[in-house]
N, C-alpha and C. Protein backbone atom coordinates (compact mmCIF):
# COMPACT_ATOMS: atom_id res chain seq x y z
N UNK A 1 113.19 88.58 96.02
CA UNK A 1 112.72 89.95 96.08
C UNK A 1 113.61 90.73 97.02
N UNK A 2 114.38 92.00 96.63
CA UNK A 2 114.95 92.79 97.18
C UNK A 2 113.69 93.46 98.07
N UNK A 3 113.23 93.39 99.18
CA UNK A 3 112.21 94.33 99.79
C UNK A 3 112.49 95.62 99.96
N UNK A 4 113.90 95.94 100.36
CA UNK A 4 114.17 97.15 100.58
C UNK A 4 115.27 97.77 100.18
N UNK A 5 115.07 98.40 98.93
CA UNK A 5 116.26 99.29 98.30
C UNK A 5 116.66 100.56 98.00
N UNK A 6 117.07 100.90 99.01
CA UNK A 6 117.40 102.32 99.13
C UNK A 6 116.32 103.47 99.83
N UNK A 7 115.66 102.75 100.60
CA UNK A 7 114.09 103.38 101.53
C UNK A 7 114.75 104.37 102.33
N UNK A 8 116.41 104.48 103.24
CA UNK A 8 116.64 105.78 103.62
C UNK A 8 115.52 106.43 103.85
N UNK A 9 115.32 107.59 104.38
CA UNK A 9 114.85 108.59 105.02
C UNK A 9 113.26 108.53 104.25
N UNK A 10 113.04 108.07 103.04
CA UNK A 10 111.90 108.09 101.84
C UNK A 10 110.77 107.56 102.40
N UNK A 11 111.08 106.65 103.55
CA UNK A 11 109.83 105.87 103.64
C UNK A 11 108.46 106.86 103.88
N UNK A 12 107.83 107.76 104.16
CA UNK A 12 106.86 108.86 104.31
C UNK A 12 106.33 108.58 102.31
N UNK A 13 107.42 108.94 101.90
CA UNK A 13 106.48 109.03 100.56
C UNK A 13 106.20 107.71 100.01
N UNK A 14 106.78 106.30 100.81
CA UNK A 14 106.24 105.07 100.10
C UNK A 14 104.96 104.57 100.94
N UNK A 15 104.62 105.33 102.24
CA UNK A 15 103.23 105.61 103.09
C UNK A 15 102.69 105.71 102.41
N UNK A 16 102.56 107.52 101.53
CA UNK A 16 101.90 107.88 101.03
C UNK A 16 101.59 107.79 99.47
N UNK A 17 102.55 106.50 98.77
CA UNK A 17 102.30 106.19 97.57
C UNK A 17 102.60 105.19 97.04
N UNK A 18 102.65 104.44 98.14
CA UNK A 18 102.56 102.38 97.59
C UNK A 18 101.72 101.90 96.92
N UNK A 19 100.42 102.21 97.05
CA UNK A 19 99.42 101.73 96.72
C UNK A 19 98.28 102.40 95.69
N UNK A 20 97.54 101.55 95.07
CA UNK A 20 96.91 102.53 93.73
C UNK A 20 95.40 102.67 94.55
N UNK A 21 95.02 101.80 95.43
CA UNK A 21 93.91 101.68 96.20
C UNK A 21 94.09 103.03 96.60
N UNK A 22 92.44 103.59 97.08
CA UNK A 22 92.51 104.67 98.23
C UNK A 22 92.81 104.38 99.35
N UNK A 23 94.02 105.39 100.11
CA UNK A 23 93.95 105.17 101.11
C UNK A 23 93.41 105.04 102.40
N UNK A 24 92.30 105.43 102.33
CA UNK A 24 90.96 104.91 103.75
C UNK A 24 90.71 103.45 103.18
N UNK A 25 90.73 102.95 102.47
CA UNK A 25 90.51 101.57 102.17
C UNK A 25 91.32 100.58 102.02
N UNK A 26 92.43 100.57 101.59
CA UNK A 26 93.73 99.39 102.17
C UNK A 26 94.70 100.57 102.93
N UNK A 27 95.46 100.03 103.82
CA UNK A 27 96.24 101.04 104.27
C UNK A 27 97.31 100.12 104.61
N UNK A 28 98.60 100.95 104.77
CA UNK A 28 99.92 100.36 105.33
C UNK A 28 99.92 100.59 106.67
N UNK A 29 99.60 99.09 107.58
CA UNK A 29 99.53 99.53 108.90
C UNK A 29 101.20 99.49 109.39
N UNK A 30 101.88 98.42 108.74
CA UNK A 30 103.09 98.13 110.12
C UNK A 30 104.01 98.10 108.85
N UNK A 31 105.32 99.07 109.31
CA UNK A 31 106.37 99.06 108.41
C UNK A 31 107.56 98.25 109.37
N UNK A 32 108.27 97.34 109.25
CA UNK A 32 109.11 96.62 109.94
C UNK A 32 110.89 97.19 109.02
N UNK A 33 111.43 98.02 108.82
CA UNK A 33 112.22 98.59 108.63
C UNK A 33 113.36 98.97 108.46
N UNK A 34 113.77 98.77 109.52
CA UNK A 34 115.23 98.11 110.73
C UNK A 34 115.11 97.55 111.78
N UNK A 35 114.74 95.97 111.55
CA UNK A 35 114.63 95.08 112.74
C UNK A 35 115.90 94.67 113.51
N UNK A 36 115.30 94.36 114.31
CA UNK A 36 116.63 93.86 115.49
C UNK A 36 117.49 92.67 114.78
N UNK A 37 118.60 92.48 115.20
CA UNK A 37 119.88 91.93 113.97
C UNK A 37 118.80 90.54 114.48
N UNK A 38 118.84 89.64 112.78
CA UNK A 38 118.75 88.63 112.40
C UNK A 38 117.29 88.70 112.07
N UNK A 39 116.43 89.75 112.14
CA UNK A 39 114.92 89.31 112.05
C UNK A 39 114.69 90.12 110.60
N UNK A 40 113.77 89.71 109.88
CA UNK A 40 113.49 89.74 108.14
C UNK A 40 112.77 91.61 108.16
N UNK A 41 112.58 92.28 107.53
CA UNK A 41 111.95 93.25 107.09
C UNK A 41 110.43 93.06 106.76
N UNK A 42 109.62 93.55 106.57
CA UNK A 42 108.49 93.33 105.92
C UNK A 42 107.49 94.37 106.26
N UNK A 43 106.28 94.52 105.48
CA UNK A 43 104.80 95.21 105.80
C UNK A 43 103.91 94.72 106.23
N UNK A 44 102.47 95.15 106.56
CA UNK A 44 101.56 94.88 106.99
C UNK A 44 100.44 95.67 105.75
N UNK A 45 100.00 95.34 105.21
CA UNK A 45 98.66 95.65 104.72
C UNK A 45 97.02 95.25 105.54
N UNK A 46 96.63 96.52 105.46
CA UNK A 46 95.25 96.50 106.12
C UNK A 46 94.41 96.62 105.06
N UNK A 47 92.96 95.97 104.88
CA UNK A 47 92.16 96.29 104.07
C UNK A 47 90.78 96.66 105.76
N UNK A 48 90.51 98.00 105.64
CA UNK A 48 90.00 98.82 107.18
C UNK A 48 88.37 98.76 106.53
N UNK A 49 88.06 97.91 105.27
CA UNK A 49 86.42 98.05 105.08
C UNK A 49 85.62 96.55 104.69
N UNK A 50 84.82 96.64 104.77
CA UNK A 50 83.66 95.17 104.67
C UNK A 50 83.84 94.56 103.11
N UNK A 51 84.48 95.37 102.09
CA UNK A 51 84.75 95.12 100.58
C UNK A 51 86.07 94.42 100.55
N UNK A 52 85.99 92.83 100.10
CA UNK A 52 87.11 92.64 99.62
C UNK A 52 87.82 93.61 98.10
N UNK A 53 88.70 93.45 98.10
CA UNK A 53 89.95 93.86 96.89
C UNK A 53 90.83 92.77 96.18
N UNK A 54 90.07 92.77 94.77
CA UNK A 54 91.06 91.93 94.23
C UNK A 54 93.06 92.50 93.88
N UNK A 55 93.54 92.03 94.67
CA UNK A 55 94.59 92.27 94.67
C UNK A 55 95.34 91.58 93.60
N UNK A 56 95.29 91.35 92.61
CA UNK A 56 96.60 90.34 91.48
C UNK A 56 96.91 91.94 91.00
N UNK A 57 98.33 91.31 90.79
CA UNK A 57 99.08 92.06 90.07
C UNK A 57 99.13 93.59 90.77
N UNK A 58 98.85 93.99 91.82
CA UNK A 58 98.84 94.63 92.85
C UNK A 58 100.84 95.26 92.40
N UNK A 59 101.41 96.16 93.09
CA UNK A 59 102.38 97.00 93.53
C UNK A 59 102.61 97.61 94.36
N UNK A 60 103.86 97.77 94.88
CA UNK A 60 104.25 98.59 96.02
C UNK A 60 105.50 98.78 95.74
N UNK A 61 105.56 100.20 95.63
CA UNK A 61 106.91 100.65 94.84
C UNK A 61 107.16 102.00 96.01
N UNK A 62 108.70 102.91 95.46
CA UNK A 62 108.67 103.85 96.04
C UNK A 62 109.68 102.84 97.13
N UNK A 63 111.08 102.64 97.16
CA UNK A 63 112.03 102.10 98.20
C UNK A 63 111.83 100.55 98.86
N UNK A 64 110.24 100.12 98.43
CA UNK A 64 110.07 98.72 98.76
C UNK A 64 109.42 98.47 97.41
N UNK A 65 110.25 97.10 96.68
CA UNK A 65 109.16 96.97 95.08
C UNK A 65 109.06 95.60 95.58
N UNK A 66 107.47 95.67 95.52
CA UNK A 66 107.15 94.56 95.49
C UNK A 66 105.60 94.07 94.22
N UNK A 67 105.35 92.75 93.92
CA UNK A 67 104.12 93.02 92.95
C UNK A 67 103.87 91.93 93.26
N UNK A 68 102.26 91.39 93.75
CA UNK A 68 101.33 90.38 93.78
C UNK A 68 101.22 89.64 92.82
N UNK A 69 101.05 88.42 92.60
CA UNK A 69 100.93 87.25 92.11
C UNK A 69 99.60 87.77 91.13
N UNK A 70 99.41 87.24 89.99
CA UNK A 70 98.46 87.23 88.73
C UNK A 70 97.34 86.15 89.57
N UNK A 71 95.90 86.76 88.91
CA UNK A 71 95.15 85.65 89.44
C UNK A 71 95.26 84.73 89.29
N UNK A 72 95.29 83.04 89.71
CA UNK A 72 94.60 81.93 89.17
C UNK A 72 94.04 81.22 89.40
N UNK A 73 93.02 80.45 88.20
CA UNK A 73 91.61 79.64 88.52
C UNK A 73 92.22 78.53 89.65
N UNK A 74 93.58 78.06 89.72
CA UNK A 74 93.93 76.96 90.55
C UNK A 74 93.62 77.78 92.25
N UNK A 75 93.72 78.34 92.39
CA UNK A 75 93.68 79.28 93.73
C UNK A 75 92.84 80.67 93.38
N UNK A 76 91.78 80.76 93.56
CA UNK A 76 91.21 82.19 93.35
C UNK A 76 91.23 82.86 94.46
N UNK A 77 91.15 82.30 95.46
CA UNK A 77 91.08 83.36 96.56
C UNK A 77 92.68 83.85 97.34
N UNK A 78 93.99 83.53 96.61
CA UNK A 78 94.89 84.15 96.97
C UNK A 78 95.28 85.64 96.30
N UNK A 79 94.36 85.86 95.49
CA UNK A 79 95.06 87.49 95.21
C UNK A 79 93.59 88.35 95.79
N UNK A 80 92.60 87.77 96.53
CA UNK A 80 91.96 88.76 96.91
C UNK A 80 92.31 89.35 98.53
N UNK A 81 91.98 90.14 98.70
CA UNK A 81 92.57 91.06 100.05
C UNK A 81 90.90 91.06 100.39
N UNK A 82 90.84 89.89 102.16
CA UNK A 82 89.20 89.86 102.72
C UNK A 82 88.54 91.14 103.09
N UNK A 83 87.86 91.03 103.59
CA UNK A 83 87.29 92.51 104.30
C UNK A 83 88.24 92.62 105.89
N UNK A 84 88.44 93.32 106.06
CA UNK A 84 89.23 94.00 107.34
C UNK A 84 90.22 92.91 107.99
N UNK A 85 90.79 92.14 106.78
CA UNK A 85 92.06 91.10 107.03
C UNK A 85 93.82 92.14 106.84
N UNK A 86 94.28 91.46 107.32
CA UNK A 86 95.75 92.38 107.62
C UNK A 86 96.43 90.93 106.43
N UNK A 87 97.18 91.05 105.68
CA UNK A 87 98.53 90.35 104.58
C UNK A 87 99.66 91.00 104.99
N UNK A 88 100.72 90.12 104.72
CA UNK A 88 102.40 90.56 104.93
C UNK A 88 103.08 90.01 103.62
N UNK A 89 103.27 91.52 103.46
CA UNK A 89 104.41 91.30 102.01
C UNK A 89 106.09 91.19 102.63
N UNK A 90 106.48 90.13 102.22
CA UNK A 90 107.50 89.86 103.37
C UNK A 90 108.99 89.70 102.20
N UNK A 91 110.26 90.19 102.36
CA UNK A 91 111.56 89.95 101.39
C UNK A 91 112.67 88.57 101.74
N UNK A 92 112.10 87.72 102.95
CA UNK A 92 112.39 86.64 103.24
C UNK A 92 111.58 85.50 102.98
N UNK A 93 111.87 84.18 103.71
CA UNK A 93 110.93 83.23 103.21
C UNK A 93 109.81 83.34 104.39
N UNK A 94 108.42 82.58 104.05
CA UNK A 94 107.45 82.96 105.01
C UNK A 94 107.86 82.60 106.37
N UNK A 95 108.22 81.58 106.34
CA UNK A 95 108.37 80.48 107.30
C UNK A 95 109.60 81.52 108.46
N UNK A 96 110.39 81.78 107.72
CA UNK A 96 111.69 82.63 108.38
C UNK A 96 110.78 83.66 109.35
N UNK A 97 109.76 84.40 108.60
CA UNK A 97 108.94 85.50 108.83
C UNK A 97 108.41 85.37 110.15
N UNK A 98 107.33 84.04 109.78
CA UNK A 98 106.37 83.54 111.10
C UNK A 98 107.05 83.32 112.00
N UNK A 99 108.26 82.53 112.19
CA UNK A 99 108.98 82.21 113.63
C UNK A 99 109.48 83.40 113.94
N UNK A 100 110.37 84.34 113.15
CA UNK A 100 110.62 85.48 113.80
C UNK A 100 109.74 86.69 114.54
N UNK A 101 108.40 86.56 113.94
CA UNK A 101 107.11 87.45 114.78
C UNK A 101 106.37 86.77 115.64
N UNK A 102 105.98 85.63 115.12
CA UNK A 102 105.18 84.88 115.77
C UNK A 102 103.61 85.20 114.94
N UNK A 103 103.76 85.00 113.70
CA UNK A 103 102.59 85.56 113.35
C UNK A 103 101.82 84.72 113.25
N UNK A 104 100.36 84.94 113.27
CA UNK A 104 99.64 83.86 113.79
C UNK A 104 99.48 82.77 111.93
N UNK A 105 99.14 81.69 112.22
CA UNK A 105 98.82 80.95 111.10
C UNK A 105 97.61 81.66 110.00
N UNK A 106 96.68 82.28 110.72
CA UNK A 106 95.55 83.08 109.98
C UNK A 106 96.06 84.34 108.75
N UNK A 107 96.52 84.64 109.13
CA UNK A 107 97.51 85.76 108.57
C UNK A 107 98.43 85.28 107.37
N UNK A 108 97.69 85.77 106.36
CA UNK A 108 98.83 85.50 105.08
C UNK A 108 99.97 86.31 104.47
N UNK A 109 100.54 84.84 104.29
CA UNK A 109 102.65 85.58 104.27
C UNK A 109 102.49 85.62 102.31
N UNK A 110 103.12 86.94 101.87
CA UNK A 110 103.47 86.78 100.65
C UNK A 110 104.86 87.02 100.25
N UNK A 111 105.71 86.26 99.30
CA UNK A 111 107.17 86.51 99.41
C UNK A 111 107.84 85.38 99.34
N UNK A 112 109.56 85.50 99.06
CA UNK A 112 109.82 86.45 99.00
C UNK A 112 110.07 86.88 97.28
C-alpha cells in the first residue's frame, strides 16, 4: 500500500473526507505525515461513541488510499471498529510501526 500519494498541502480535505462514517462518530485523530527520517507514516482512527462500526471494506481516500479488509467468518471481529477504541491504518509493516511508536500491543495495526 502506497499510504501517501501526493497529500501535499491537501491533507485538510482528506480530514474532512476520508471517511463515509459521520464525523462525530469515527474521527481522524492522529495524522503522522512527515515523520522524523526512518519512522513509517500512518493514521489514527477514533471511533469517540459506545456503538461499534462494522468497518469491512471501509476507505480512506483523498492523498492517503487505503481500504479495509472484507469481513470474515474465520475472524469476525477484525473489521469491526469497538466502541471508543483508536486502529492504525499504517503503509509499512505493523511490526516496523509498533517499534517505531511504541504502540501499545492493545491497539490494532492494519497494513500495509
Amino acid at each position: 500500500m502506497n499510504l501517501w500519494r501526493g497529500l501535499g498541502c491537501g491533507w485538510l480535505g482528506l480530514v474532512c473526507s476520508a471517511l463515509l462514517a459521520p464525523a462525530e462518530q469515527v474521527l481522524i485523530s492522529k495524522i503522522m505525515y512527515h515523520p522524523p527520517a526512518g519512522r513509517p507514516e500512518y493514521l489514527e482512527l477514533y471511533n469517540n461513541t459506545a456503538t461499534p462500526f462494522d468497518i469491512a471494506e471501509w476507505r480512506v481516500t483523498g492523498g492517503v488510499h487505503y481500504q479495509f479488509p472484507e469481513f470474515s467468518s474465520n475472524n469476525p471481529g477484525a473489521t469491526f471498529l469497538r466502541p471508543f477504541e483508536r486502529i492504525v491504518p499504517c503503509g509499512e509493516s505493523m511490526e516496523k510501526v509498533r517499534a517505531a511508536y511504541d504502540v501499545l500491543p492493545n491497539v490494532r495495526l492494519y497494513g500495509p
